[in-house]
C-alpha atoms as a PDB file:
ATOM      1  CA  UNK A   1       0.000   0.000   0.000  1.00  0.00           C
ATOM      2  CA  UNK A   2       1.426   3.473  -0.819  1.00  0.00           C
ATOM      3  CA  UNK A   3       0.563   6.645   0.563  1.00  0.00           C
ATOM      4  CA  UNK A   4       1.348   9.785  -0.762  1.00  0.00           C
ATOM      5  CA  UNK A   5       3.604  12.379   1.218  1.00  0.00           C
ATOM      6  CA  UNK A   6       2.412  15.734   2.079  1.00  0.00           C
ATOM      7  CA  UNK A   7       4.247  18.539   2.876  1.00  0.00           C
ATOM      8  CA  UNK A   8       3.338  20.967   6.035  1.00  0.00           C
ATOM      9  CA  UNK A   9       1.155  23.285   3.788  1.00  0.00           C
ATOM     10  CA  UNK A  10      -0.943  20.264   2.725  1.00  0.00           C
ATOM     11  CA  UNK A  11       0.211  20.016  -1.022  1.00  0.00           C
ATOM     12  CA  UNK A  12       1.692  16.490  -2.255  1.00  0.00           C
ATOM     13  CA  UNK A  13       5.565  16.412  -2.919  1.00  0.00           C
ATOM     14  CA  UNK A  14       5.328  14.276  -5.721  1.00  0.00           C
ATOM     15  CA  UNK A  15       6.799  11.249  -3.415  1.00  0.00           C
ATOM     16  CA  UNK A  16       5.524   7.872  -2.181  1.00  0.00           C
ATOM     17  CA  UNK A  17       6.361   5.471   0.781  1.00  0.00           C
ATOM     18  CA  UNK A  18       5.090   2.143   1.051  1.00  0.00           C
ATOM     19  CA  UNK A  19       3.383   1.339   4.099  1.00  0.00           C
ATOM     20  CA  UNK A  20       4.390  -2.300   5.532  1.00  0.00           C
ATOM     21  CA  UNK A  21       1.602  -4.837   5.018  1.00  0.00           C
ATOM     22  CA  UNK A  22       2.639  -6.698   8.535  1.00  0.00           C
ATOM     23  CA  UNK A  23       1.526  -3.047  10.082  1.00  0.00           C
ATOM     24  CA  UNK A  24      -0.835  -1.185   8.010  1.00  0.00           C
ATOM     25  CA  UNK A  25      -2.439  -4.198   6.812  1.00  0.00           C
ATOM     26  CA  UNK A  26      -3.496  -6.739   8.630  1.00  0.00           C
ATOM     27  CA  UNK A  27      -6.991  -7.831  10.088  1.00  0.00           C
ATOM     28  CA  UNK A  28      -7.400  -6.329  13.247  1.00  0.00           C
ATOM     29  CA  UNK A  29      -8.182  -8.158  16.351  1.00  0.00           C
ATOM     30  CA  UNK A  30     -10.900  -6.178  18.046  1.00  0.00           C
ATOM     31  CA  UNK A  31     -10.191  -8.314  21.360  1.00  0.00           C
ATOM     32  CA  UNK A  32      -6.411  -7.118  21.277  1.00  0.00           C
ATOM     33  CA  UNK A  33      -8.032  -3.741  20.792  1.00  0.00           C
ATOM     34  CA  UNK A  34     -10.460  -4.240  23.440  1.00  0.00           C
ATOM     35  CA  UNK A  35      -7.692  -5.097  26.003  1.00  0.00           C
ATOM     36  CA  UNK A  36      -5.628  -2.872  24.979  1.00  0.00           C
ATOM     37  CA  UNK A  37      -7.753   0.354  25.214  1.00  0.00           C
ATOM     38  CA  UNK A  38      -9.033  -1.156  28.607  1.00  0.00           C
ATOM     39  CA  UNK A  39      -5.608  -1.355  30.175  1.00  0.00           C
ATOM     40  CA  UNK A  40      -4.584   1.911  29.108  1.00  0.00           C
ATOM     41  CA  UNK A  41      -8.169   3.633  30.354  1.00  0.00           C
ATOM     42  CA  UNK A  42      -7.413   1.182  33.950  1.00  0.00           C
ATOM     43  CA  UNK A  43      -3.811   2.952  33.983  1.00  0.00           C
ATOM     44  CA  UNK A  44      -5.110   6.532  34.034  1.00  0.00           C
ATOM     45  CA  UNK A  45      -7.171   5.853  37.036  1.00  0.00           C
ATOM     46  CA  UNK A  46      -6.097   7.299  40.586  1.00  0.00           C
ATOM     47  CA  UNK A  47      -7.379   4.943  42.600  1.00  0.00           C
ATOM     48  CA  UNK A  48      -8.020   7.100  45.982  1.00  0.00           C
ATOM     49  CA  UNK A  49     -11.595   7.098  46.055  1.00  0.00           C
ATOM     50  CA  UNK A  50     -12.566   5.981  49.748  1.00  0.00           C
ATOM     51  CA  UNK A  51     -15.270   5.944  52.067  1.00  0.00           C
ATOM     52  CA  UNK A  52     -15.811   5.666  56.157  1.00  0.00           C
ATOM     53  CA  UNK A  53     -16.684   2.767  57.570  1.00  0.00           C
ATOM     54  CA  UNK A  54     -18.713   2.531  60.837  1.00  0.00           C
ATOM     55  CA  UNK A  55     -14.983   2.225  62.711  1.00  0.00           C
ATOM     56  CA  UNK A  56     -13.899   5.111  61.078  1.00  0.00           C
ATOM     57  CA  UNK A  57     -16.992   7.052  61.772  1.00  0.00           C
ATOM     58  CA  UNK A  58     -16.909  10.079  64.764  1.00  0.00           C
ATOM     59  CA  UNK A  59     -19.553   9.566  67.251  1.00  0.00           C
ATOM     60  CA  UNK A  60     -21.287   8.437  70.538  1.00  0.00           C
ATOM     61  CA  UNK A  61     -20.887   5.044  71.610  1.00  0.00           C
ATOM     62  CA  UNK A  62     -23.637   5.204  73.846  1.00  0.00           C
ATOM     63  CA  UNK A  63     -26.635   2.727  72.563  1.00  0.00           C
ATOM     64  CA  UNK A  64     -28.969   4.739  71.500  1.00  0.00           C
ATOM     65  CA  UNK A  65     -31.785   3.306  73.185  1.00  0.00           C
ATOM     66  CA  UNK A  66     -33.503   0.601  75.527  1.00  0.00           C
ATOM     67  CA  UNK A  67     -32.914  -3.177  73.875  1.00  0.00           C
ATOM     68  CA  UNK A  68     -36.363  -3.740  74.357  1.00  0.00           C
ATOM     69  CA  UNK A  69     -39.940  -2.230  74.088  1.00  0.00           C
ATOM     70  CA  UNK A  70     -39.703   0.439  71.132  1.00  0.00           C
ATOM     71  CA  UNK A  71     -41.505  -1.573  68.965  1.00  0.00           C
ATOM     72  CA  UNK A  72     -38.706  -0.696  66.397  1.00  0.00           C
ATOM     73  CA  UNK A  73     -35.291  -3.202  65.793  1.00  0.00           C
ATOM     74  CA  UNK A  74     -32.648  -3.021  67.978  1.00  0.00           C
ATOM     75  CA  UNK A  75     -30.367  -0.233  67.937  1.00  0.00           C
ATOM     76  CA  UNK A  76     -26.605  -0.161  68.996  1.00  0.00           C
ATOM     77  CA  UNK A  77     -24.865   2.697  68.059  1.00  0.00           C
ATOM     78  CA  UNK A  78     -25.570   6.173  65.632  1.00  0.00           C
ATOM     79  CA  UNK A  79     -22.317   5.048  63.613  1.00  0.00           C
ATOM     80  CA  UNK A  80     -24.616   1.982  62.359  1.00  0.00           C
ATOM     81  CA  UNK A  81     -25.146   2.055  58.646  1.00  0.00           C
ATOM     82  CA  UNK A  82     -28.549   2.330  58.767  1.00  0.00           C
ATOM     83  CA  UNK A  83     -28.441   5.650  60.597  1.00  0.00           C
ATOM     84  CA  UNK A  84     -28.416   8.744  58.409  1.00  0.00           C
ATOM     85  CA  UNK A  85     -24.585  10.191  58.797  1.00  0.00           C
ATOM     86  CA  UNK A  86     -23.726   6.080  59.689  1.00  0.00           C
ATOM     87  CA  UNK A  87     -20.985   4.155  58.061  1.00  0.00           C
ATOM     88  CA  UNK A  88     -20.923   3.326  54.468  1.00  0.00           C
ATOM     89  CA  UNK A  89     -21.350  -0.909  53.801  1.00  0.00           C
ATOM     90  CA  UNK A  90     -18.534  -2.245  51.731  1.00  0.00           C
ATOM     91  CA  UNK A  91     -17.730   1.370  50.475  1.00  0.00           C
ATOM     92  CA  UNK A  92     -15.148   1.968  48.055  1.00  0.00           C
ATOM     93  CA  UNK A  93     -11.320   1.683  49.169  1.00  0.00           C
ATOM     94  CA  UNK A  94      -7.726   2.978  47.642  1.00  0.00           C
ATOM     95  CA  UNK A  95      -6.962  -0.057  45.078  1.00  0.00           C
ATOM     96  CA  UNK A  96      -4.387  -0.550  41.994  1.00  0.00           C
ATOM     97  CA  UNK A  97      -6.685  -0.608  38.691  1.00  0.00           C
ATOM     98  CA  UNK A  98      -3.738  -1.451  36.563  1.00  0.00           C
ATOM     99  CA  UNK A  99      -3.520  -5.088  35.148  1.00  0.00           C
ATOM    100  CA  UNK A 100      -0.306  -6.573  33.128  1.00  0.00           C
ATOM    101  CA  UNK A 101      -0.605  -7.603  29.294  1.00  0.00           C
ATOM    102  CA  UNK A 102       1.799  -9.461  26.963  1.00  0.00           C
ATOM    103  CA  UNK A 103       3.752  -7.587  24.799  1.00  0.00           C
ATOM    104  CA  UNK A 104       2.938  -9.567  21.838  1.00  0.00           C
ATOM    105  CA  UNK A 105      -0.800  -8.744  22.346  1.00  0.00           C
ATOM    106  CA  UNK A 106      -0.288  -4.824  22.786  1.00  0.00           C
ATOM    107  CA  UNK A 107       1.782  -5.270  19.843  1.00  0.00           C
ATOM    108  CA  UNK A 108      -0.832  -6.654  18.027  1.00  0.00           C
ATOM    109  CA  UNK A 109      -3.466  -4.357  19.132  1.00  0.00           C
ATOM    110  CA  UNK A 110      -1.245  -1.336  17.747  1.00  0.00           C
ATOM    111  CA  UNK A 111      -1.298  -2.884  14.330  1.00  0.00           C
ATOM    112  CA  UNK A 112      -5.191  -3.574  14.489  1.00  0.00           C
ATOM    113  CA  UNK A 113      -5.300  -0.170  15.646  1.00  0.00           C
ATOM    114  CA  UNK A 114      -2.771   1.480  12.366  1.00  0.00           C
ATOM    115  CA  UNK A 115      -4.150  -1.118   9.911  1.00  0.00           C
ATOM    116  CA  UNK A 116      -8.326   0.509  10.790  1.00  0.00           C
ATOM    117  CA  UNK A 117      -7.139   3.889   9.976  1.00  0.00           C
ATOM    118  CA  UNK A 118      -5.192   3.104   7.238  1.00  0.00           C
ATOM    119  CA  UNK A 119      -7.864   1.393   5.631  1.00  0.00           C
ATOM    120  CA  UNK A 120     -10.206   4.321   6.016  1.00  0.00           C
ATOM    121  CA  UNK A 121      -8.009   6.955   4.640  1.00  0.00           C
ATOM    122  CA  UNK A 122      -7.400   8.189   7.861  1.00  0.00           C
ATOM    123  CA  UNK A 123      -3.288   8.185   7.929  1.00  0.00           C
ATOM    124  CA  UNK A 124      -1.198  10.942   6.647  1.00  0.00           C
ATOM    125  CA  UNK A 125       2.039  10.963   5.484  1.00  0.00           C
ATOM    126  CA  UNK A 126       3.776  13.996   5.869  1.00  0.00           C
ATOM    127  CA  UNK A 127       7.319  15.238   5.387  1.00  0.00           C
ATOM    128  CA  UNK A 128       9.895  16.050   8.504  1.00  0.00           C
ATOM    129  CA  UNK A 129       9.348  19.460  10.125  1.00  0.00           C
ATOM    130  CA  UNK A 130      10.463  21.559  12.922  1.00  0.00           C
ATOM    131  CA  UNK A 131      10.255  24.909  14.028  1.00  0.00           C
ATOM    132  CA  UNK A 132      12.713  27.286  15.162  1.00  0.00           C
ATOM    133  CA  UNK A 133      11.601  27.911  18.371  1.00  0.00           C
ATOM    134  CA  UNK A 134       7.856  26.779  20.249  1.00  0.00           C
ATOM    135  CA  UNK A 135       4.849  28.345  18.711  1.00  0.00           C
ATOM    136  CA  UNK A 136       1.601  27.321  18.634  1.00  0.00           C
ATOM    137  CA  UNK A 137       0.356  29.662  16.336  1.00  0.00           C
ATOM    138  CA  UNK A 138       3.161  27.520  13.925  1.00  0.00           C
ATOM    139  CA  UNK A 139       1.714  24.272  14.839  1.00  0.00           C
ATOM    140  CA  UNK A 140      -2.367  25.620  14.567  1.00  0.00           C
ATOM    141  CA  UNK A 141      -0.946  26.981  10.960  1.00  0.00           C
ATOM    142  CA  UNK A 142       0.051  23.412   9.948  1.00  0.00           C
ATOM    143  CA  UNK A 143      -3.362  21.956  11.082  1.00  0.00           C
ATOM    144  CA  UNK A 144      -4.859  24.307   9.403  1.00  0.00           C
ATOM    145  CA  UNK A 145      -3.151  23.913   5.633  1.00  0.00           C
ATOM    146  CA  UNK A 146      -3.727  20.142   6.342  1.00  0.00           C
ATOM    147  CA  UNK A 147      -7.228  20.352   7.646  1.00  0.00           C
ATOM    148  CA  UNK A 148      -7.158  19.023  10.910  1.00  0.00           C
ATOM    149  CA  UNK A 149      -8.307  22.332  12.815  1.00  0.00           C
ATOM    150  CA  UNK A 150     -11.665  21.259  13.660  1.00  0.00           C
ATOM    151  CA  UNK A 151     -10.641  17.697  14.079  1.00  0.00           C
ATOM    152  CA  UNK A 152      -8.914  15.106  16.997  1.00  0.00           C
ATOM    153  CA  UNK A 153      -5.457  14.677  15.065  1.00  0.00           C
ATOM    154  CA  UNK A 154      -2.568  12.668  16.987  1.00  0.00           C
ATOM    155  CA  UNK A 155       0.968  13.229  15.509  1.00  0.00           C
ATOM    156  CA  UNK A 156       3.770  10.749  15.179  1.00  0.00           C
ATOM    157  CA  UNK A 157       7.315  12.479  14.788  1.00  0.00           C
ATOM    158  CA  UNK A 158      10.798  12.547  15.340  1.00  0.00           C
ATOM    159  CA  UNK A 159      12.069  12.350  19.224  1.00  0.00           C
ATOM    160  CA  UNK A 160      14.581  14.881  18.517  1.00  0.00           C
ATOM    161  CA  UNK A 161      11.355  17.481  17.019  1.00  0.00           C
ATOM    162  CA  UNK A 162      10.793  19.092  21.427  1.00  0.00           C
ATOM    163  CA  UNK A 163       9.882  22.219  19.752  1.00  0.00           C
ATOM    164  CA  UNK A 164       6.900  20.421  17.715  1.00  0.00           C
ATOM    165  CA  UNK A 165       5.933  18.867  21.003  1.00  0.00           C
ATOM    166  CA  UNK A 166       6.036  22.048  23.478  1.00  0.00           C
ATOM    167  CA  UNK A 167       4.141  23.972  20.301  1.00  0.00           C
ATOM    168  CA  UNK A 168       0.957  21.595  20.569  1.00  0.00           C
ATOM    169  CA  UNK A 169       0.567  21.364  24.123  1.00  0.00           C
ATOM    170  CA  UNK A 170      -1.911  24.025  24.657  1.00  0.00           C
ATOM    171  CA  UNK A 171      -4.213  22.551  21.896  1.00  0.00           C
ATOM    172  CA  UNK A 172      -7.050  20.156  23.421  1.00  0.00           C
ATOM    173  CA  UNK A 173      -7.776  18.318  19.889  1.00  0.00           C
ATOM    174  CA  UNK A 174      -4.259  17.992  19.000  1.00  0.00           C
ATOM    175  CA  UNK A 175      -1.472  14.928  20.373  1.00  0.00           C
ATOM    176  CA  UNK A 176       2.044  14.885  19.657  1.00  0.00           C
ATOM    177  CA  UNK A 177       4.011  11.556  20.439  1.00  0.00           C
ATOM    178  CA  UNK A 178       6.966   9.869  19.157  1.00  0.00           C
ATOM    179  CA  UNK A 179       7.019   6.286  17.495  1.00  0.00           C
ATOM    180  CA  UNK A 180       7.646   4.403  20.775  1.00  0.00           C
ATOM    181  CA  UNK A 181       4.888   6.418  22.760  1.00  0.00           C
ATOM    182  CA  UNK A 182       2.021   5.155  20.240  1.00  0.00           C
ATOM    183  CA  UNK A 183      -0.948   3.689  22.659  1.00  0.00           C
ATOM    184  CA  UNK A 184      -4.069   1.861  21.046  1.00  0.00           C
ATOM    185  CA  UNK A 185      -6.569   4.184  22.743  1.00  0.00           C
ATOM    186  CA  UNK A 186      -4.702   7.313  20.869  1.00  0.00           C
ATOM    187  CA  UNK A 187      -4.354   6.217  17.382  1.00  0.00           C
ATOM    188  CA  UNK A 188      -8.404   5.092  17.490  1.00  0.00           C
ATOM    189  CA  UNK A 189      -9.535   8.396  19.309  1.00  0.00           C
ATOM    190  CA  UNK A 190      -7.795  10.730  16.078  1.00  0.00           C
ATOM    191  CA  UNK A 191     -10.091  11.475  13.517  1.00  0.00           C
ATOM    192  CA  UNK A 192      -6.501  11.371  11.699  1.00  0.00           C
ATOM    193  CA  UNK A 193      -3.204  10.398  12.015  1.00  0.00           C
ATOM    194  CA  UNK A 194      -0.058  12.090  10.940  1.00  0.00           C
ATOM    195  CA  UNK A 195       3.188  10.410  10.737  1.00  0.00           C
ATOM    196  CA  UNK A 196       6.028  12.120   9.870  1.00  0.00           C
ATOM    197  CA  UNK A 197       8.115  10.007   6.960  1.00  0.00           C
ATOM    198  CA  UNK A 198      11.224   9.588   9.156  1.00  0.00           C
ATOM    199  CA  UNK A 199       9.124   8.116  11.755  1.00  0.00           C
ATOM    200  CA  UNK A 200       7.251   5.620   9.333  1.00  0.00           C
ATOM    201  CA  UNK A 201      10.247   3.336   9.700  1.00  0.00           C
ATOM    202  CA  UNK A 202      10.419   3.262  13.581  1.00  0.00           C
ATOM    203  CA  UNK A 203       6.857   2.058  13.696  1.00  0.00           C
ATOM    204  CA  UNK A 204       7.372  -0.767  11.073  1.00  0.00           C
ATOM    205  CA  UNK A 205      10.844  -1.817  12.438  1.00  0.00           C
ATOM    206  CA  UNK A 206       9.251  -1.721  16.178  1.00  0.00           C
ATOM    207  CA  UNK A 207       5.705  -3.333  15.464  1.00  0.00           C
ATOM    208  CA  UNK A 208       6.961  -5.621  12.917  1.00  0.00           C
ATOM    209  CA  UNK A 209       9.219  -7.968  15.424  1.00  0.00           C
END
């Protein structure tokens, strides 16, 4: 499969790349994906939510009245569950969300994950950039010339491109990541997906092993 490349103004250079068939085009697994995107939404959870038990409760100890002869069920103490401002039953408590995968599967996810938005048109090739100094009126500019203002766009580039990164930071609908920090849950929430062509390699040579 060949994709065309694009320059940062959003016209075609005239040049191709072929994208790998073990990466951009294979059947995707939506169980991989379906781990994958689950482990990676587990991860992002804290994990502090808790909630006072009758122990932990502050209050009287007394018994809050006779055993016998209210009519009502027994009472023993205002830090009873039951009790408005009581303890909470088998209430929530700090705990690890995070769960381990095999790296063959995540690896496999990723590829399910390229090959979908390949196969809708939704990966762009574009040729290596950088800018002089951060800017995000620079970065907005390129989204703009290659439509991807008004869209959810995650870019793949260079490690060595900071500037690109620190320029995009501010911009809610707009990732930047290099080609080891793809994630399943990223490449499926872009509406597209721009890699830069030095990059393209990475990903094949690390999702191809």
């Amino acid at each position: 499969m060949k994709v065309a490349v694009l320059d940062i103004t959003g016209k075609d250079t005239g040049r191709k790349v072929e994208l790998s068939s073990e990466v951009f085009g294979i059947e995707p697994n939506d169980h991989a994906i379906y781990l994958d995107v689950k482990q990676y939404l587990a991860n992002q959870r804290q994990g502090t939510h808790k909630a006072k038990e009758r122990g932990e409760i502050t209050g009287s100890t007394r018994k809050i009245k006779k055993q016998k002869g209210t009519g009502t069920a027994r009472a023993g103490s205002i830090k009873s569950p039951v009790f408005r401002g009581g303890g909470r039953i088998f209430g929530p408590r700090p705990r690890n969300y995070s769960f381990k995968l095999n790296k063959n599967l995540k690896r496999l996810a990723r590829k399910s994950a390229l090959s979908i938005q390949a196969k809708d048109n939704n990966l762009v090739v574009v040729e290596d950039f950088n800018f002089e100094a951060p800017k995000t009126k620079e970065f907005v500019n390129v989204l703009k010339a290659l439509g991807l203002d008004t869209k959810k766009s995650l870019f793949v580039i260079a490690e060595e491109n900071k500037n690109v990164y620190l320029s995009s930071r501010n911009l809610q609908g707009s990732k930047v990541v290099n080609a080891t920090g793809i994630n399943t849950y990223n490449v499926l929430n872009a509406a597209k997906v721009v890699v830069s062509e030095s990059t393209l390699e990475g990903i094949q040579s690390n999702l191809s092993k």
